[in-house]
C-alpha atoms as a PDB file:
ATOM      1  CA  UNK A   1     -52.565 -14.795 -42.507  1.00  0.00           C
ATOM      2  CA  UNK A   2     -52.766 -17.258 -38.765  1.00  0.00           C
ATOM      3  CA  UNK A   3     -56.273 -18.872 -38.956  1.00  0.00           C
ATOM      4  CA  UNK A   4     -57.414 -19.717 -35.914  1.00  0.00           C
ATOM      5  CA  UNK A   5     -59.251 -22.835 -34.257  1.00  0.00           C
ATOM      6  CA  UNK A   6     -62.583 -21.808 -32.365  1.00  0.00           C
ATOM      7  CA  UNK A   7     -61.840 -22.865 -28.610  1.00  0.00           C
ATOM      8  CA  UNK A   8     -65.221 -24.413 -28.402  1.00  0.00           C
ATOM      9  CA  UNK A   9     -63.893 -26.888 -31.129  1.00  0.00           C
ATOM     10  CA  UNK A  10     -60.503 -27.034 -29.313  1.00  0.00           C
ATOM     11  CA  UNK A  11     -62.805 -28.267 -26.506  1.00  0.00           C
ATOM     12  CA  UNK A  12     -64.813 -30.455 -28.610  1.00  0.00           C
ATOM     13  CA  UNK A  13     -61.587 -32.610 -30.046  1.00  0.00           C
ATOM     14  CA  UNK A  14     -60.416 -32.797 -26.627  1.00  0.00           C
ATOM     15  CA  UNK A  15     -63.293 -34.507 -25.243  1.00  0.00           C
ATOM     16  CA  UNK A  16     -63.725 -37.006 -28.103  1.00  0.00           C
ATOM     17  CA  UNK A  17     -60.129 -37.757 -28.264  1.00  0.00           C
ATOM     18  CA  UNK A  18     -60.294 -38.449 -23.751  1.00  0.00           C
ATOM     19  CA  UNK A  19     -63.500 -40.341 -24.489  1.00  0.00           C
ATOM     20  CA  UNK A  20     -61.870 -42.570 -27.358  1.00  0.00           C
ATOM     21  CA  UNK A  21     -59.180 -43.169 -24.921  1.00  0.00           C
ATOM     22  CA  UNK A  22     -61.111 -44.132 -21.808  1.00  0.00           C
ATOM     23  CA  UNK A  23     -63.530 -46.075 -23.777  1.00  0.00           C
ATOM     24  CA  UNK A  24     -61.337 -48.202 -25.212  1.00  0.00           C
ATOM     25  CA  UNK A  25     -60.424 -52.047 -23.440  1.00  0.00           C
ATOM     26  CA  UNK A  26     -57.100 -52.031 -22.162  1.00  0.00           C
ATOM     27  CA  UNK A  27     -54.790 -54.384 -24.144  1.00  0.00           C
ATOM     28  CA  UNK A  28     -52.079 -56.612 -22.842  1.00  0.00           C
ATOM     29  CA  UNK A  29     -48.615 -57.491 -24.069  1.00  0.00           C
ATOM     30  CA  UNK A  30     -48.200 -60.256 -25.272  1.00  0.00           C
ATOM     31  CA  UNK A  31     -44.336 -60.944 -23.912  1.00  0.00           C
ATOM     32  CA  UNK A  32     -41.474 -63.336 -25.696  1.00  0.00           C
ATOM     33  CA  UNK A  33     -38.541 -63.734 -24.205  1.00  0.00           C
ATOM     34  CA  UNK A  34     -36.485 -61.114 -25.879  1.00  0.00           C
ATOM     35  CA  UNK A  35     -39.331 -59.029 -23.909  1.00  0.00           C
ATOM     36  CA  UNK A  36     -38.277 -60.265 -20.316  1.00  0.00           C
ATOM     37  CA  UNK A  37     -35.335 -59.366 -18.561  1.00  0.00           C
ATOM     38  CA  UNK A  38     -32.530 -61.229 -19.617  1.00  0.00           C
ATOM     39  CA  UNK A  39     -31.809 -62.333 -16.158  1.00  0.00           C
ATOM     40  CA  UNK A  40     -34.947 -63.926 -16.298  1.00  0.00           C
ATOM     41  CA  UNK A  41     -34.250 -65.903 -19.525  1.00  0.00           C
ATOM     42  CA  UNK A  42     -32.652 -69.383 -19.593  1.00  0.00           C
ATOM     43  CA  UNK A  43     -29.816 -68.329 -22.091  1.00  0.00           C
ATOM     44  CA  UNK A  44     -30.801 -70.578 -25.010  1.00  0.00           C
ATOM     45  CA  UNK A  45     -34.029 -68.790 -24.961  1.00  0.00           C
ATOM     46  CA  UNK A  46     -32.731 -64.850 -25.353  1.00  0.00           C
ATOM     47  CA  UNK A  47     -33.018 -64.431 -28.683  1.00  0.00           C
ATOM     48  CA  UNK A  48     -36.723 -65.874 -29.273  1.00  0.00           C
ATOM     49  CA  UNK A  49     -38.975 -62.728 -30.959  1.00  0.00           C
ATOM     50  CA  UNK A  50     -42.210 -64.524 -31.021  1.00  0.00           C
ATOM     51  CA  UNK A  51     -44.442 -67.304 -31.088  1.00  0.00           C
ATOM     52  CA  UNK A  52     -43.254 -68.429 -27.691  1.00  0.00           C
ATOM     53  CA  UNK A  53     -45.700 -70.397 -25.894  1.00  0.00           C
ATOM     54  CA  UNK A  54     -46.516 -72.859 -22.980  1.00  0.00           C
ATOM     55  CA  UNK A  55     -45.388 -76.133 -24.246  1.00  0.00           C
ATOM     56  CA  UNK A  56     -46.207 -79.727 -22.760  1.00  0.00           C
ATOM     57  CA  UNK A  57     -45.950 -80.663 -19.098  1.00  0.00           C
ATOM     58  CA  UNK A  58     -46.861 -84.078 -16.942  1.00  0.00           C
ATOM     59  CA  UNK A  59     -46.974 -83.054 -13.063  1.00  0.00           C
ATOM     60  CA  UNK A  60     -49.438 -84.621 -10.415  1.00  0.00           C
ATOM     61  CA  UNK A  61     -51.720 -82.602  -8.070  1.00  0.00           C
ATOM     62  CA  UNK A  62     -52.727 -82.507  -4.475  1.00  0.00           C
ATOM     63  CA  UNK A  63     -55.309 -85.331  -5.478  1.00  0.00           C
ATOM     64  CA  UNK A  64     -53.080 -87.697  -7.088  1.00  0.00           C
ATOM     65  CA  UNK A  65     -54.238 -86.598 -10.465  1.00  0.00           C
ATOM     66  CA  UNK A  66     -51.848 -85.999 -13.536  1.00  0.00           C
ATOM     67  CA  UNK A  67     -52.037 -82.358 -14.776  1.00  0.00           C
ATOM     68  CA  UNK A  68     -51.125 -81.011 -17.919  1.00  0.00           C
ATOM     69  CA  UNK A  69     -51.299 -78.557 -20.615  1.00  0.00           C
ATOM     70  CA  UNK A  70     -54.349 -79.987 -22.035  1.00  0.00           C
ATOM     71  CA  UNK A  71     -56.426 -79.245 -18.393  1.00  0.00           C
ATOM     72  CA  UNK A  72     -55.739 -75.610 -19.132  1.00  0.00           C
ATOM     73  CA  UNK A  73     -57.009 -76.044 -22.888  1.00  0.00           C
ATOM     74  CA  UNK A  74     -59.072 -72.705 -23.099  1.00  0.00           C
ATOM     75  CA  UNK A  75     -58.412 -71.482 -19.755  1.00  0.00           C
ATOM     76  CA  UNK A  76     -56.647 -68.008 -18.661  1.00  0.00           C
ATOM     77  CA  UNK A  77     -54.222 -69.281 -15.763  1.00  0.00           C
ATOM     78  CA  UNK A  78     -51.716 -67.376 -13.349  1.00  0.00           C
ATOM     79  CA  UNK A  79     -48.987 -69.485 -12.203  1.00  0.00           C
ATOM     80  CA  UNK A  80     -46.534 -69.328  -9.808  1.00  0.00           C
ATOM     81  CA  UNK A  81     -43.690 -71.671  -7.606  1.00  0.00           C
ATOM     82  CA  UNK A  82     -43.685 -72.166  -3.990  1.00  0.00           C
ATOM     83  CA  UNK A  83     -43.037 -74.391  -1.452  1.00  0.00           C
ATOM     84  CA  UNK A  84     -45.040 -75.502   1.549  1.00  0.00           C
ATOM     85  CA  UNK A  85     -42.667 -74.977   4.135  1.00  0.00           C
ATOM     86  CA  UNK A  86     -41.507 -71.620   2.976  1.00  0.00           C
ATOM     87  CA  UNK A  87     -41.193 -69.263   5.796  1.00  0.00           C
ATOM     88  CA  UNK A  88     -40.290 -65.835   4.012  1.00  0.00           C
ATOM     89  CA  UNK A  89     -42.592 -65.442   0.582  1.00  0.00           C
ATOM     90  CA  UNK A  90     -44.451 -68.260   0.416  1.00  0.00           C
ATOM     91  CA  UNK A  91     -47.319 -67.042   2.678  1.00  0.00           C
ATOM     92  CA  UNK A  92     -47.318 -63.463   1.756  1.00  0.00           C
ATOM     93  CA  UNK A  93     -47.856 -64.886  -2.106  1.00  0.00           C
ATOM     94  CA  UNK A  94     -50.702 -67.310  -0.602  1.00  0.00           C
ATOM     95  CA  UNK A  95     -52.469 -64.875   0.636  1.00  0.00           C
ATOM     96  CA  UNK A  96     -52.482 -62.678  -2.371  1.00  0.00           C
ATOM     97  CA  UNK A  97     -52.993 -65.857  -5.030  1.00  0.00           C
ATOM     98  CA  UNK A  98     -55.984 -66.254  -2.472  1.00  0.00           C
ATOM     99  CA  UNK A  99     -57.531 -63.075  -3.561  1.00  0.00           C
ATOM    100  CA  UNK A 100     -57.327 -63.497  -7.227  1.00  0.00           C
ATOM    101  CA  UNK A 101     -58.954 -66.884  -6.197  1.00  0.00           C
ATOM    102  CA  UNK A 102     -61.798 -65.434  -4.539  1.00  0.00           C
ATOM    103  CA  UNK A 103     -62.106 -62.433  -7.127  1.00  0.00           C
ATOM    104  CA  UNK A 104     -63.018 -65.190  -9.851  1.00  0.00           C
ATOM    105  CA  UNK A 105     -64.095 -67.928  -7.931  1.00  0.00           C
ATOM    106  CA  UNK A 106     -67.436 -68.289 -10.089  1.00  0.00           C
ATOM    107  CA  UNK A 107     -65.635 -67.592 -13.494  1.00  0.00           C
ATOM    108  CA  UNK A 108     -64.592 -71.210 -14.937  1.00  0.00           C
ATOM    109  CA  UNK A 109     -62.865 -69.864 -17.277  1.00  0.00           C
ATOM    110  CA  UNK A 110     -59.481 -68.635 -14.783  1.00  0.00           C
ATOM    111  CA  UNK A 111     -57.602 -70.906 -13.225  1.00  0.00           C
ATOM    112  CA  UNK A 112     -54.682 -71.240 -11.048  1.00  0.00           C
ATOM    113  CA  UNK A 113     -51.110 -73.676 -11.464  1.00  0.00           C
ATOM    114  CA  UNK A 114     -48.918 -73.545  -8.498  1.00  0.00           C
ATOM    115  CA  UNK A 115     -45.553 -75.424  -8.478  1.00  0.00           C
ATOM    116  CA  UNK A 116     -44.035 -76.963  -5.957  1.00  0.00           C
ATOM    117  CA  UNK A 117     -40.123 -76.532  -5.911  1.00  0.00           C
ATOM    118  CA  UNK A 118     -39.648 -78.756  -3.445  1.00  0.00           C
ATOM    119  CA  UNK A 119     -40.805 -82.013  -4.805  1.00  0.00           C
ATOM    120  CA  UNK A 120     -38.591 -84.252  -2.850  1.00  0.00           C
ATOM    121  CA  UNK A 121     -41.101 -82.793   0.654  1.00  0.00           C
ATOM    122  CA  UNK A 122     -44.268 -81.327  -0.896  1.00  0.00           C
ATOM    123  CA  UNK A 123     -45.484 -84.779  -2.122  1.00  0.00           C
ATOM    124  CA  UNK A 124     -49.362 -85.254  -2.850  1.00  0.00           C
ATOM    125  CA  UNK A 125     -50.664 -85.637   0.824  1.00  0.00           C
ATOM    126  CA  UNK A 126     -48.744 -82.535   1.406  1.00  0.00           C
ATOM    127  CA  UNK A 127     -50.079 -80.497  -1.252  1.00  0.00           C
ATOM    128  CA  UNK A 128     -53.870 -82.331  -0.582  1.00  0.00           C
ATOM    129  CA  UNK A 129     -53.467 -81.043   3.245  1.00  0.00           C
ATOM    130  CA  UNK A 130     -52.249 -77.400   2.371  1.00  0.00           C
ATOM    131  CA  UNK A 131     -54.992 -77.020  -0.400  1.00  0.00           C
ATOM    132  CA  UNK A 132     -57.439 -78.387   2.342  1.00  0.00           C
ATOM    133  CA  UNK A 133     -56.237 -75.460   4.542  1.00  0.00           C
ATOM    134  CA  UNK A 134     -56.303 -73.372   2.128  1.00  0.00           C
ATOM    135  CA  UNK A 135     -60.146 -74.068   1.762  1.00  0.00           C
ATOM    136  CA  UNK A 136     -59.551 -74.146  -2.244  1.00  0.00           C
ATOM    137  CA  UNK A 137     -61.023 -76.692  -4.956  1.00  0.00           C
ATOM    138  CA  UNK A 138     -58.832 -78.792  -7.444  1.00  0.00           C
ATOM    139  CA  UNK A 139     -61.306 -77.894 -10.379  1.00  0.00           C
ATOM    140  CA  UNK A 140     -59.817 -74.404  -9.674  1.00  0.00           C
ATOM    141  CA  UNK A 141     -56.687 -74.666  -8.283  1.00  0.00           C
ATOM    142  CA  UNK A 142     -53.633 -77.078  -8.755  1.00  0.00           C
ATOM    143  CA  UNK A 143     -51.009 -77.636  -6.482  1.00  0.00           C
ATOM    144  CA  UNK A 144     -48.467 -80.015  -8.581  1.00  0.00           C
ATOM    145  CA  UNK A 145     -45.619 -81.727  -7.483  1.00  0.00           C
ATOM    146  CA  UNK A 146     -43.182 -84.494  -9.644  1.00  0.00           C
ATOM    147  CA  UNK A 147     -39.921 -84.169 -11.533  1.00  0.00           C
ATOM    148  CA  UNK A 148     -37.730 -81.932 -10.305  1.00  0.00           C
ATOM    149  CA  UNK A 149     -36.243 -81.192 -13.331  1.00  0.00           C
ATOM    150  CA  UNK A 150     -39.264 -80.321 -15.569  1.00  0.00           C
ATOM    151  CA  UNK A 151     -40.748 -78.189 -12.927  1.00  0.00           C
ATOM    152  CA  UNK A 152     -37.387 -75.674 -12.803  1.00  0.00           C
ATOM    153  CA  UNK A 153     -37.416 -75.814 -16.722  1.00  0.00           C
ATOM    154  CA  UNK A 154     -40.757 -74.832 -16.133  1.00  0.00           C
ATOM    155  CA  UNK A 155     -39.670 -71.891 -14.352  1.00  0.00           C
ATOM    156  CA  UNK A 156     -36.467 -71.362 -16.210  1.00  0.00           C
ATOM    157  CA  UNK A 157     -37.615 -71.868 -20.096  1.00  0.00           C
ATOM    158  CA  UNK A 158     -41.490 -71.886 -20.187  1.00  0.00           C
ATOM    159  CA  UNK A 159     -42.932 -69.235 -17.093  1.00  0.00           C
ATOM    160  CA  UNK A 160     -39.963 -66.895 -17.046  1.00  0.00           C
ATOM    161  CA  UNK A 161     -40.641 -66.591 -13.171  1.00  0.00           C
ATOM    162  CA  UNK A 162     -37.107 -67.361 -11.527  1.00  0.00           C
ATOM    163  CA  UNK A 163     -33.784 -65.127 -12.128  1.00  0.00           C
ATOM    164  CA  UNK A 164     -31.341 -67.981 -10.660  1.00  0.00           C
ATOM    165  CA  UNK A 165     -29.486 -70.619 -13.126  1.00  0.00           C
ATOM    166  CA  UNK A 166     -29.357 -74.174 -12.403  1.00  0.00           C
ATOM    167  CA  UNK A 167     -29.593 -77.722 -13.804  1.00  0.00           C
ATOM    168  CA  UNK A 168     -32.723 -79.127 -11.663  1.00  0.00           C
ATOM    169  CA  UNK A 169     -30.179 -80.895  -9.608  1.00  0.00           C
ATOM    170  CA  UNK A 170     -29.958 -82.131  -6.213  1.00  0.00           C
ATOM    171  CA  UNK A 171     -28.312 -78.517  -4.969  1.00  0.00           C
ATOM    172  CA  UNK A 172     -30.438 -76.371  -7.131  1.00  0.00           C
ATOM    173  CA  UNK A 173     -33.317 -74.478  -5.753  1.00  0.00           C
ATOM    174  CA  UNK A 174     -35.622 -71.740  -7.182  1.00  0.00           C
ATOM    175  CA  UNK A 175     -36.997 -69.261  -4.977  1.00  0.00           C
ATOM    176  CA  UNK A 176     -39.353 -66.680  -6.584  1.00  0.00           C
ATOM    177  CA  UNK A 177     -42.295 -64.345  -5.836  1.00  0.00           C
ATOM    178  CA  UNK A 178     -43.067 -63.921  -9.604  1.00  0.00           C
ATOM    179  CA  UNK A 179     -46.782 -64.852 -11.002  1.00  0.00           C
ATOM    180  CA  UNK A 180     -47.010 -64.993 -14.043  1.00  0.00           C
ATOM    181  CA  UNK A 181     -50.649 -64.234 -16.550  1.00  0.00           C
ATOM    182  CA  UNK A 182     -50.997 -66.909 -19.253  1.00  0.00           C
ATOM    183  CA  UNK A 183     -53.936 -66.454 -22.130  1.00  0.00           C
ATOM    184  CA  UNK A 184     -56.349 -68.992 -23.372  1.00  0.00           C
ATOM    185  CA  UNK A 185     -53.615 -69.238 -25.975  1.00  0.00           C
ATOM    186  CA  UNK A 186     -51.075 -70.593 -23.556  1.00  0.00           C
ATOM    187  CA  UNK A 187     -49.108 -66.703 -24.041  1.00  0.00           C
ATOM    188  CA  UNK A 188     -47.853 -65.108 -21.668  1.00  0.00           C
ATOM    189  CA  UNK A 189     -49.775 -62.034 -20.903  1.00  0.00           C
ATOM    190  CA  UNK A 190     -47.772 -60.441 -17.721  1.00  0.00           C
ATOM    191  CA  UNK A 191     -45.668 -60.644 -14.790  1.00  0.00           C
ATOM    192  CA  UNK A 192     -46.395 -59.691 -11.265  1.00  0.00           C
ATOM    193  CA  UNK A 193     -44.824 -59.293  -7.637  1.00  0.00           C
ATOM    194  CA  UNK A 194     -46.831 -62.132  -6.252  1.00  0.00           C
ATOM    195  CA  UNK A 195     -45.794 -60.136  -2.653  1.00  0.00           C
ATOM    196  CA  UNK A 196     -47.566 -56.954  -3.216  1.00  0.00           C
ATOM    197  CA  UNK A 197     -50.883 -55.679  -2.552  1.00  0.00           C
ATOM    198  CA  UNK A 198     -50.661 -52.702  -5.366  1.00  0.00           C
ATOM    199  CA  UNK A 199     -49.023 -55.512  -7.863  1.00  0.00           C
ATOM    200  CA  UNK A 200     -51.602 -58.085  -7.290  1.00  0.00           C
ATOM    201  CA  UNK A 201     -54.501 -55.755  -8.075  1.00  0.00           C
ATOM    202  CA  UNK A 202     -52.925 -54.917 -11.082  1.00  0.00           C
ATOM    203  CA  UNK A 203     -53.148 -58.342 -12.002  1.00  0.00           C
ATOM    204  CA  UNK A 204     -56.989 -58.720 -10.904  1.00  0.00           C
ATOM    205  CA  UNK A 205     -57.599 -55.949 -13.715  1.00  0.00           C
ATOM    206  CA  UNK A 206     -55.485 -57.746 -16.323  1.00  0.00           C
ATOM    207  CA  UNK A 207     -57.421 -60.958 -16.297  1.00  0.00           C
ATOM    208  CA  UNK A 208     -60.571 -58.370 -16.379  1.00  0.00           C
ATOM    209  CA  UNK A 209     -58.648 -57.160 -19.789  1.00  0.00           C
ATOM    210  CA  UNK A 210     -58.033 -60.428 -20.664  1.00  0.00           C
ATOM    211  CA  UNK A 211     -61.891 -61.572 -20.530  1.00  0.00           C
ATOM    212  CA  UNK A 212     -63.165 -58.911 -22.216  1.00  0.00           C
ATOM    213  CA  UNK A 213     -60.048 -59.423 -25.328  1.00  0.00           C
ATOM    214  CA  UNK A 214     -61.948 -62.656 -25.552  1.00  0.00           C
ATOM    215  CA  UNK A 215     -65.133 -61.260 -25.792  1.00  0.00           C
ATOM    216  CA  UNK A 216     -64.360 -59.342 -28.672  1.00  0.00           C
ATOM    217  CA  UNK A 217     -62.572 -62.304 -30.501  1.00  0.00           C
END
């Protein structure tokens, strides 16, 4: 003999099962690089399941200051490569890093890490003028310039952010429009198309995710 489920409790296990699912914080990946696209992935680095994280870096900012891993001790952080003079990307990604800016300009806990990959031009009066320009603060906001080298690894073997393969060399150049979510953990936590609109706001409610994960913890 069929027995039967009442359709008002049909309704009822619906409605708690859409209200459990709604209710509940969104949770990010947390992404090693057997989780990015190979292409992405300096080769060495393919394999890696876990535990990947942002290691040590020395750069100087558009103040003359030296930056590194330990200013961003605690912090949630997007990151990204550019260069001043860039004609194509470069502006479009501004603009949009801009709005994450604003979005959590009173929030000290996000920050932003910006790359030059043109170190040889972008040197710290360069990067001190565009910030000024930009109308952005330094507590906030790094631009960071120095060896070439450590910045492309950066990009290559830390950030994930650049498909091309190089050695940091004279004739090497990285050109990307990837940002890139790091965690108070120095994790990455996503990657976005630092070019779109629809992409960007995506990212705007990941860091939302990301405060409230830290909330909890």
């Amino acid at each position: 003999m069929k027995r039967f489920i009442p359709a008002f409790l049909i309704a009822v296990i619906g409605i708690t099962i859409a209200y459990f699912m709604i209710d509940q914080p969104k949770v990010l990946k947390v992404f090693n690089p057997i989780d990015v696209n190979p292409e992405l992935v300096d080769e060495s680095l393919r394999s890696v399941d876990k535990l990947h994280r942002v290691g040590s870096f020395s750069l100087t900012n558009q103040d003359g200051k030296e930056i590194t891993e330990n200013d961003y001790e605690g912090k949630i952080y997007v990151t990204d490569f550019f260069f001043v003079t860039c004609p194509t990307i470069c502006p479009k990604m501004t603009k949009q890093m801009n709005r994450v800016y604003d979005e959590f300009m009173e929030n000290s806990d996000i920050s932003f890490l910006s790359h030059t990959v043109m170190p040889e031009a972008d040197s710290v009066p360069v990067l001190n003028q565009y910030a000024k320009e930009l109308g952005v603060s330094s507590d906030k906001w790094n631009f960071v310039t120095g060896d070439k080298k450590q910045i492309y690894n950066l990009a290559r073997k830390t950030y994930f952010a650049a498909v091309t393969e190089g050695d940091g060399g004279i004739n090497d150049f990285v050109h990307t429009e990837n940002f890139v979510l790091i965690d108070k953990d120095k994790r990455l936590r996503g990657f976005y198309d630092g070019t779109s609109k629809e992409d960007v706001d995506r990212l705007i409610i990941d860091i939302y995710a990301l405060i409230e994960e830290y909330k909890e913890n």
